[in-house]
Protein backbone atom coordinates (compact mmCIF):
# COMPACT_ATOMS: atom_id res chain seq x y z
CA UNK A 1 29.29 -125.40 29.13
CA UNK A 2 32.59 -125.93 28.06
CA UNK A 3 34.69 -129.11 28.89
CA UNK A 4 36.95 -128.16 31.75
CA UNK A 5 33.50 -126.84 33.93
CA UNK A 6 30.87 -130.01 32.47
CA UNK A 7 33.92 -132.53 33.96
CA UNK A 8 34.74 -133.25 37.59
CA UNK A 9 38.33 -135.07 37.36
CA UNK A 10 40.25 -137.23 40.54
CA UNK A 11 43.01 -139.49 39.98
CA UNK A 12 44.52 -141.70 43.03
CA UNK A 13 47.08 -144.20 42.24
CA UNK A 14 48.90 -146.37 44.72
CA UNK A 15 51.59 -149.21 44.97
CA UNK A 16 49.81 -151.38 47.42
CA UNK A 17 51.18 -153.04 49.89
CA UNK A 18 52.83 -155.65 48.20
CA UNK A 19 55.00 -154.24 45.51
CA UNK A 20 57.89 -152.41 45.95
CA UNK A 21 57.50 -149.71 43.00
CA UNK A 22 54.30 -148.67 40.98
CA UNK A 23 54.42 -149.65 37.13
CA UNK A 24 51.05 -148.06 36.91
CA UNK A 25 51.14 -144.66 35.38
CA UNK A 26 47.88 -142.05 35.10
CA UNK A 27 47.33 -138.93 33.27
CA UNK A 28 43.79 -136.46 32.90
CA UNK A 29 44.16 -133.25 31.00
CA UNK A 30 40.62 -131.57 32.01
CA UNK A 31 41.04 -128.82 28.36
CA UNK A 32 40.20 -131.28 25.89
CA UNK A 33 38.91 -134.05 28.27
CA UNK A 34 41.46 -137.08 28.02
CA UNK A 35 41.73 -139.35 30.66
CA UNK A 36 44.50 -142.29 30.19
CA UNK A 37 45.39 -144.98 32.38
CA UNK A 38 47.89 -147.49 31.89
CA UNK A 39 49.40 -151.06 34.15
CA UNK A 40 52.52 -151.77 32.88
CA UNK A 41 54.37 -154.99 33.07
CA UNK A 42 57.90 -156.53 32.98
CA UNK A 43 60.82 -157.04 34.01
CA UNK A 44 62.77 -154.37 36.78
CA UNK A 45 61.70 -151.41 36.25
CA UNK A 46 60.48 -152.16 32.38
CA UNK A 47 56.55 -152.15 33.26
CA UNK A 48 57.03 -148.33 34.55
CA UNK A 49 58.62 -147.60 31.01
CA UNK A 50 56.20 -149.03 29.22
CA UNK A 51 53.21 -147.76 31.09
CA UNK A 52 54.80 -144.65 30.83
CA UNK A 53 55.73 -144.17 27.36
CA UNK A 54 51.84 -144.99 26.84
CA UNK A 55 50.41 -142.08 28.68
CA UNK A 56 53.15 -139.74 27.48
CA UNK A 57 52.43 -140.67 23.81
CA UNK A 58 48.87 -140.56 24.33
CA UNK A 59 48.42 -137.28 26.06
CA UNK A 60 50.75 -135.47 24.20
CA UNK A 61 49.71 -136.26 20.91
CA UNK A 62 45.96 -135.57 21.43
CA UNK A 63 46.72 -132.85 22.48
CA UNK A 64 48.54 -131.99 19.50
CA UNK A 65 46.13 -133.25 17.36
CA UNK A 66 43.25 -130.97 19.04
CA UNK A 67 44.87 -127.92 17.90
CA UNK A 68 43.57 -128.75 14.05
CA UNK A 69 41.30 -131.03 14.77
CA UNK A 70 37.58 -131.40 16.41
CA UNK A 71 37.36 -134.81 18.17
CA UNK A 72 33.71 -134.78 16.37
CA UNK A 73 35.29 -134.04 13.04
CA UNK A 74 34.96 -137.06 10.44
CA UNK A 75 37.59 -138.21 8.55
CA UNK A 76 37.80 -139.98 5.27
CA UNK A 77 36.08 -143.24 6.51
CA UNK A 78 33.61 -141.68 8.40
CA UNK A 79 35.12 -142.06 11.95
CA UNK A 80 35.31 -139.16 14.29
CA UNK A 81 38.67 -137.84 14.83
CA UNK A 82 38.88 -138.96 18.26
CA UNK A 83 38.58 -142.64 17.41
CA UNK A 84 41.24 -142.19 14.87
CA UNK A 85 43.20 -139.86 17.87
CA UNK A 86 42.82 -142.78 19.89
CA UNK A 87 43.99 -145.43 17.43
CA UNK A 88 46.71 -144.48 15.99
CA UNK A 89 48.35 -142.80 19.13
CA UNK A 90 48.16 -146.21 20.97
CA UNK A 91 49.69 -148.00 17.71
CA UNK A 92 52.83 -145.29 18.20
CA UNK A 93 52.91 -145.81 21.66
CA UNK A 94 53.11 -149.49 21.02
CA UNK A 95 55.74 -148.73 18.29
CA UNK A 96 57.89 -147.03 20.45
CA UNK A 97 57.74 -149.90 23.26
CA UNK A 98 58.20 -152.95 21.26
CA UNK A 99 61.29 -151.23 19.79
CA UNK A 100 62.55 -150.26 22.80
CA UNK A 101 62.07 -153.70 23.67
CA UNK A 102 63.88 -155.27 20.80
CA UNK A 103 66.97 -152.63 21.43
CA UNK A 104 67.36 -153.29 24.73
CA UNK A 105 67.66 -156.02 26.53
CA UNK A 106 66.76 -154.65 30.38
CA UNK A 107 63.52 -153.55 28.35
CA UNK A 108 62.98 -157.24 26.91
CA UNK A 109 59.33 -158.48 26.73
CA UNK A 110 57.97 -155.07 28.37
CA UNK A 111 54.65 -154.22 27.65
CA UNK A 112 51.32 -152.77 29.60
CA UNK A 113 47.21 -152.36 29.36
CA UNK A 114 45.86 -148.94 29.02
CA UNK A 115 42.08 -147.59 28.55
CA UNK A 116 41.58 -144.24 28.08
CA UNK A 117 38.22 -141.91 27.26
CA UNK A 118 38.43 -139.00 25.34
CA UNK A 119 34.98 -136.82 25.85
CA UNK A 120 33.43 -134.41 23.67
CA UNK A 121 30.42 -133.00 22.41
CA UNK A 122 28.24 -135.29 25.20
CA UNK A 123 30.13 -138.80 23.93
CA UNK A 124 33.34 -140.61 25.33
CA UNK A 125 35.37 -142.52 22.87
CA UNK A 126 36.72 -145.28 25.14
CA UNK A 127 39.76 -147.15 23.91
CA UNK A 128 41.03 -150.14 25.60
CA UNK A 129 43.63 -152.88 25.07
CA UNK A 130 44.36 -155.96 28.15
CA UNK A 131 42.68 -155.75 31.27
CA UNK A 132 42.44 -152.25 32.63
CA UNK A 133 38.82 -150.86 32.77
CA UNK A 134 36.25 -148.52 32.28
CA UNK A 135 33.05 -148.55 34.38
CA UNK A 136 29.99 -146.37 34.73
CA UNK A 137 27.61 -145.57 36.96
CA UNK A 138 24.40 -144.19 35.65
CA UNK A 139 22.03 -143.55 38.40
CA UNK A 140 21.63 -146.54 39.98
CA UNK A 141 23.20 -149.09 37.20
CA UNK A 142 27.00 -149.76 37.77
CA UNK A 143 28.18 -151.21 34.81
CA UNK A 144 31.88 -152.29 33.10
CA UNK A 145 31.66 -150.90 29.29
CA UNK A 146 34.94 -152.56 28.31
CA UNK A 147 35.29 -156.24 28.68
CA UNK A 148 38.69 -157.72 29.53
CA UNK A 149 41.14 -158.93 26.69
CA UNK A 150 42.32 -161.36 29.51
CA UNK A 151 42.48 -165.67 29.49
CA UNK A 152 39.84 -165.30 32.12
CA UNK A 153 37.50 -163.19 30.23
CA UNK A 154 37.54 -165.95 26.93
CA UNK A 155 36.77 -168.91 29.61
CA UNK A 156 33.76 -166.85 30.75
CA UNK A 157 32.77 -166.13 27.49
CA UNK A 158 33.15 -169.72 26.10
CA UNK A 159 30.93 -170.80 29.01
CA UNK A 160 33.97 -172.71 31.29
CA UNK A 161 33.83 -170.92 34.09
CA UNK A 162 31.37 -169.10 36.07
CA UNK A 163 32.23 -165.49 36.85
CA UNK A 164 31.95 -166.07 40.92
CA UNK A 165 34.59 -169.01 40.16
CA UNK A 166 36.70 -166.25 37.82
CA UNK A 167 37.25 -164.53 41.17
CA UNK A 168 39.04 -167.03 42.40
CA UNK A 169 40.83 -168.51 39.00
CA UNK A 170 44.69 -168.33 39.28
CA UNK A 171 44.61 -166.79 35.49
CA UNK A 172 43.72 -163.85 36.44
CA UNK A 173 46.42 -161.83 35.15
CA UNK A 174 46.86 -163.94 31.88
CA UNK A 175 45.96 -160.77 29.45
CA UNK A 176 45.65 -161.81 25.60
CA UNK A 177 46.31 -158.65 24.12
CA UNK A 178 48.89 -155.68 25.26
CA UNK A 179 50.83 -152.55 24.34
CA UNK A 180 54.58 -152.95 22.95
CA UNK A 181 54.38 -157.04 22.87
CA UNK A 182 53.56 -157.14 18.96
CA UNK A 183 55.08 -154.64 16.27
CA UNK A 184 51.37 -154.21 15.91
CA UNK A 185 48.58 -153.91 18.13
CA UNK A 186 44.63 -154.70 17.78
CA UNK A 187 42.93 -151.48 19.95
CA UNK A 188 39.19 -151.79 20.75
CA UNK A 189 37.55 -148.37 20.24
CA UNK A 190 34.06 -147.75 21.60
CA UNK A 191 31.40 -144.27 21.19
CA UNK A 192 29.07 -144.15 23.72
CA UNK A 193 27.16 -141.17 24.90
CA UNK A 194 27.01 -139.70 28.40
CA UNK A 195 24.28 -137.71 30.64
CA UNK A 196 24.57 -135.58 33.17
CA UNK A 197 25.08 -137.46 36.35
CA UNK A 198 26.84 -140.37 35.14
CA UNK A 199 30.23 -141.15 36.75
CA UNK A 200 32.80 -143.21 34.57
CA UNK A 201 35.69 -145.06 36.69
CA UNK A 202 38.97 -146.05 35.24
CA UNK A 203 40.74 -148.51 37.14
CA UNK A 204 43.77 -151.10 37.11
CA UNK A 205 43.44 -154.70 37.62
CA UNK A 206 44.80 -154.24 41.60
CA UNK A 207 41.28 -152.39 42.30
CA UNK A 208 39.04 -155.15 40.46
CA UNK A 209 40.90 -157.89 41.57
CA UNK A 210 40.86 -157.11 45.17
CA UNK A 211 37.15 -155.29 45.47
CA UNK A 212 33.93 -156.98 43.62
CA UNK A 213 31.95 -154.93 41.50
CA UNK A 214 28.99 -154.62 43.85
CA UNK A 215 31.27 -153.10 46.37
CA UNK A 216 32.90 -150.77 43.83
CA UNK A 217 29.28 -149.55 42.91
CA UNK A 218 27.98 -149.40 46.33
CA UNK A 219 30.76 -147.35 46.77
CA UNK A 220 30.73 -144.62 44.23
CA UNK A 221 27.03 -144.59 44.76
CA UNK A 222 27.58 -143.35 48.63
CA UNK A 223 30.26 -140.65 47.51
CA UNK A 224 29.16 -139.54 44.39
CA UNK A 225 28.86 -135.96 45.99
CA UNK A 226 32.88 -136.01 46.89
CA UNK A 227 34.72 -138.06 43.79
CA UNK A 228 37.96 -137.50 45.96
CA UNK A 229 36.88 -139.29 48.72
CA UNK A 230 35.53 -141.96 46.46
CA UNK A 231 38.66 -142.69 44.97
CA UNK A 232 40.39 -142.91 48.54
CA UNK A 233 37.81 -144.89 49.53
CA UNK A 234 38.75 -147.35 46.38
CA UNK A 235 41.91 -147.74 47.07
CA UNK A 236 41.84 -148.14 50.74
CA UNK A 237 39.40 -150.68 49.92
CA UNK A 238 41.79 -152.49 47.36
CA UNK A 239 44.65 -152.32 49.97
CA UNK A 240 42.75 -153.47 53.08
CA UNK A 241 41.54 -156.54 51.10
CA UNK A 242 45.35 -157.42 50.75
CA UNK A 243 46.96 -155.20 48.22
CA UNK A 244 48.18 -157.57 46.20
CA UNK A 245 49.11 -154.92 43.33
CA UNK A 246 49.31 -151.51 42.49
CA UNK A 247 46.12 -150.00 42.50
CA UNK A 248 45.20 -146.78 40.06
CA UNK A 249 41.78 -145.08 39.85
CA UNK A 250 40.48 -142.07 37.20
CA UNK A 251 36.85 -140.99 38.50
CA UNK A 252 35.11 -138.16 35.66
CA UNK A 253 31.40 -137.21 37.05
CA UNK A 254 29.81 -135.11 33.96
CA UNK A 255 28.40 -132.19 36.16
CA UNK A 256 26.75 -130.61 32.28
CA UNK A 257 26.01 -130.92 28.80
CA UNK A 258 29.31 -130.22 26.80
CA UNK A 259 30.29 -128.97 23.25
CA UNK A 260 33.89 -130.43 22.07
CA UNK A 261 36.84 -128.35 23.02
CA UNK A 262 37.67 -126.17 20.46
CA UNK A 263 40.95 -126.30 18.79
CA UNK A 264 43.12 -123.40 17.24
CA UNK A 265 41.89 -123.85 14.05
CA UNK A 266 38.58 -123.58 14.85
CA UNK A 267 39.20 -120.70 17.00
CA UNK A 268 40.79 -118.93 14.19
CA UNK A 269 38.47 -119.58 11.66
CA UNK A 270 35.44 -118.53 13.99
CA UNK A 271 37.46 -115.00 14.41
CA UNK A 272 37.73 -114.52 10.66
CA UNK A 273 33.98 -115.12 10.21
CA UNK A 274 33.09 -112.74 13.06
C-alpha cells in the first residue's frame, strides 16, 4: 500500500477565543507523509512569521530532498535520511528566523515550537523542539511520545511538582528550547514504529492546556471511525474550556502497512533495471 492510501490525514486549526490572530501555522503533504506543526511566538505579528517560515522550510525541503532520497536510506553515520531530513531542515528554518530576527527589529526575539512526523516504510521519525506535541493512541493506550522542552516539564522531572499541580502552575508556557531564538538549535529526533490502527495527534499547547489527556484520549477513542469529527471535537473542546490560545490539531490514523514513498531517483533507476 503506498503512503497516500495507508494514511488518513485531518488538520483543524483555530484562534480561540481569546486571541485576535493565529500564530499557529500547519502543513500535511499526504505523497511522502510529512506532517508539521508549528506555535509561533512574539511580538505583533512576529509569532505568525516565525511559525510560518518553519513549516514552509520544512515542507518544502523534504520534499525536495525525497526526490533523491529514500527517508529509509542511511547516510554516512548510519542515520536514516529522514532523521537527517528532519534535522537539518529545522536548523535552516531556525537560521532563517533568528536572522530575520537580528535584521529586523518588528521581528525582534521571534521564535516558535514545531513537531513534525515524517512516516515511511511502517516508522515515523518524530522531531520536536518546545512544547508542541505528538500523541498516540494505540488501541486502548493514549500516550504523549514527545515530552515537553518547557520550565514545567524540568520541575516534573526533578520531582517539584506533581503533574495534577503542573495543570495549574502559572509556568506553563515557559518553553526552554525554541526555533529562531539561538543561531543554533538542539532538535530532538525520535524512530518509532507504527501498526495499523494506531492514531498519532499533533497538537499546540492551546489544546493540552485547556483539555487533560484523559479527555483527549477518551475522545479520539469515541471517533476514531471519523478523524474529522475528532479534530472538531478537539478544538471545540479546547475553546469551550475557555480558549485561552490558539488551538491547532494534525490527526494521521495508519489505515495499512506502508513501503516509503518512492523518490525520482528511485523511480528512474527501477525503470532502467526493468
Amino acid at each position: 500500500m503506498n503512503i497516500e492510501q495507508a494514511l488518513e490525514i485531518v488538520s483543524q486549526t483555530h484562534p480561540g477565543r481569546v486571541r485576535a490572530h493565529n500564530e499557529d501555522s500547519v502543513s500535511c503533504e499526504p505523497s511522502c507523509g510529512l506532517v508539521v506543526l508549528a506555535d509561533g511566538m512574539g511580538g505583533y505579528n512576529a509569532g505568525e512569521v516565525a511559525s510560518g517560515i518553519t513549516v514552509s522550510v520544512l515542507t518544502t525541503e523534504i520534499k525536495h530532498g525525497l526526490q533523491t532520497e529514500r527517508p529509509e536510506d542511511k547516510r554516512e553515520a548510519g542515520e536514516d535520511v529522514a532523521v537527517v531530513l528532519l534535522r537539518d531542515n529545522v536548523q535552516k528554518a531556525n537560521a532563517s528566523i533568528y536572522h530575520a530576527a537580528q535584521s529586523q527589529p518588528q521581528y525582534a526575539g521571534m521564535g516558535t515550537t514545531v513537531v513534525a512526523g515524517l512516516f515511511y516504510n511502517n516508522h515515523v521519525a518524530v522531531a520536536h523542539v518546545g512544547d508542541s506535541r505528538m500523541y498516540r493512541l494505540r488501541e486502548d493506550t493514549f500516550e504523549a511520545i514527545t515530552r515537553d522542552h518547557s520550565l514545567l516539564q524540568e520541575q516534573i522531572d526533578s520531582g517539584m511538582i506533581s503533574k495534577e499541580d503542573a495543570r495549574q502552575s502559572r509556568n506553563k508556557n515557559l518553553v526552554t528550547r525554541a526555533v529562531g531564538i539561538d543561531a543554533q538549535v538542539d532538535t530532538e529526533i525520535h524512530v518509532h514504529e507504527v501498526q495499523v490502527g494506531d492514531i498519532y495527534l499533533l497538537c499546540s499547547d492551546g489544546l493540552n492546556d485547556m483539555v487533560d489527556d484523559d479527555t483527549i484520549g477518551e475522545t479520539l477513542s469515541a471517533l476514531r471511525a471519523n478523524l474529522k469529527l475528532a479534530a472538531d471535537q478537539l478544538i471545540k473542546t479546547a475553546n469551550d474550556n475557555g480558549g485561552r490560545d490558539n488551538v491547532s490539531v494534525i490527526l494521521v490514523k495508519v489505515k495499512g502497512e506502508f513501503a516509503a514513498p518512492r523518490g525520482m531517483l528511485a523511480k528512474f533507476l527501477s525503470w532502467v533495471k526493468d
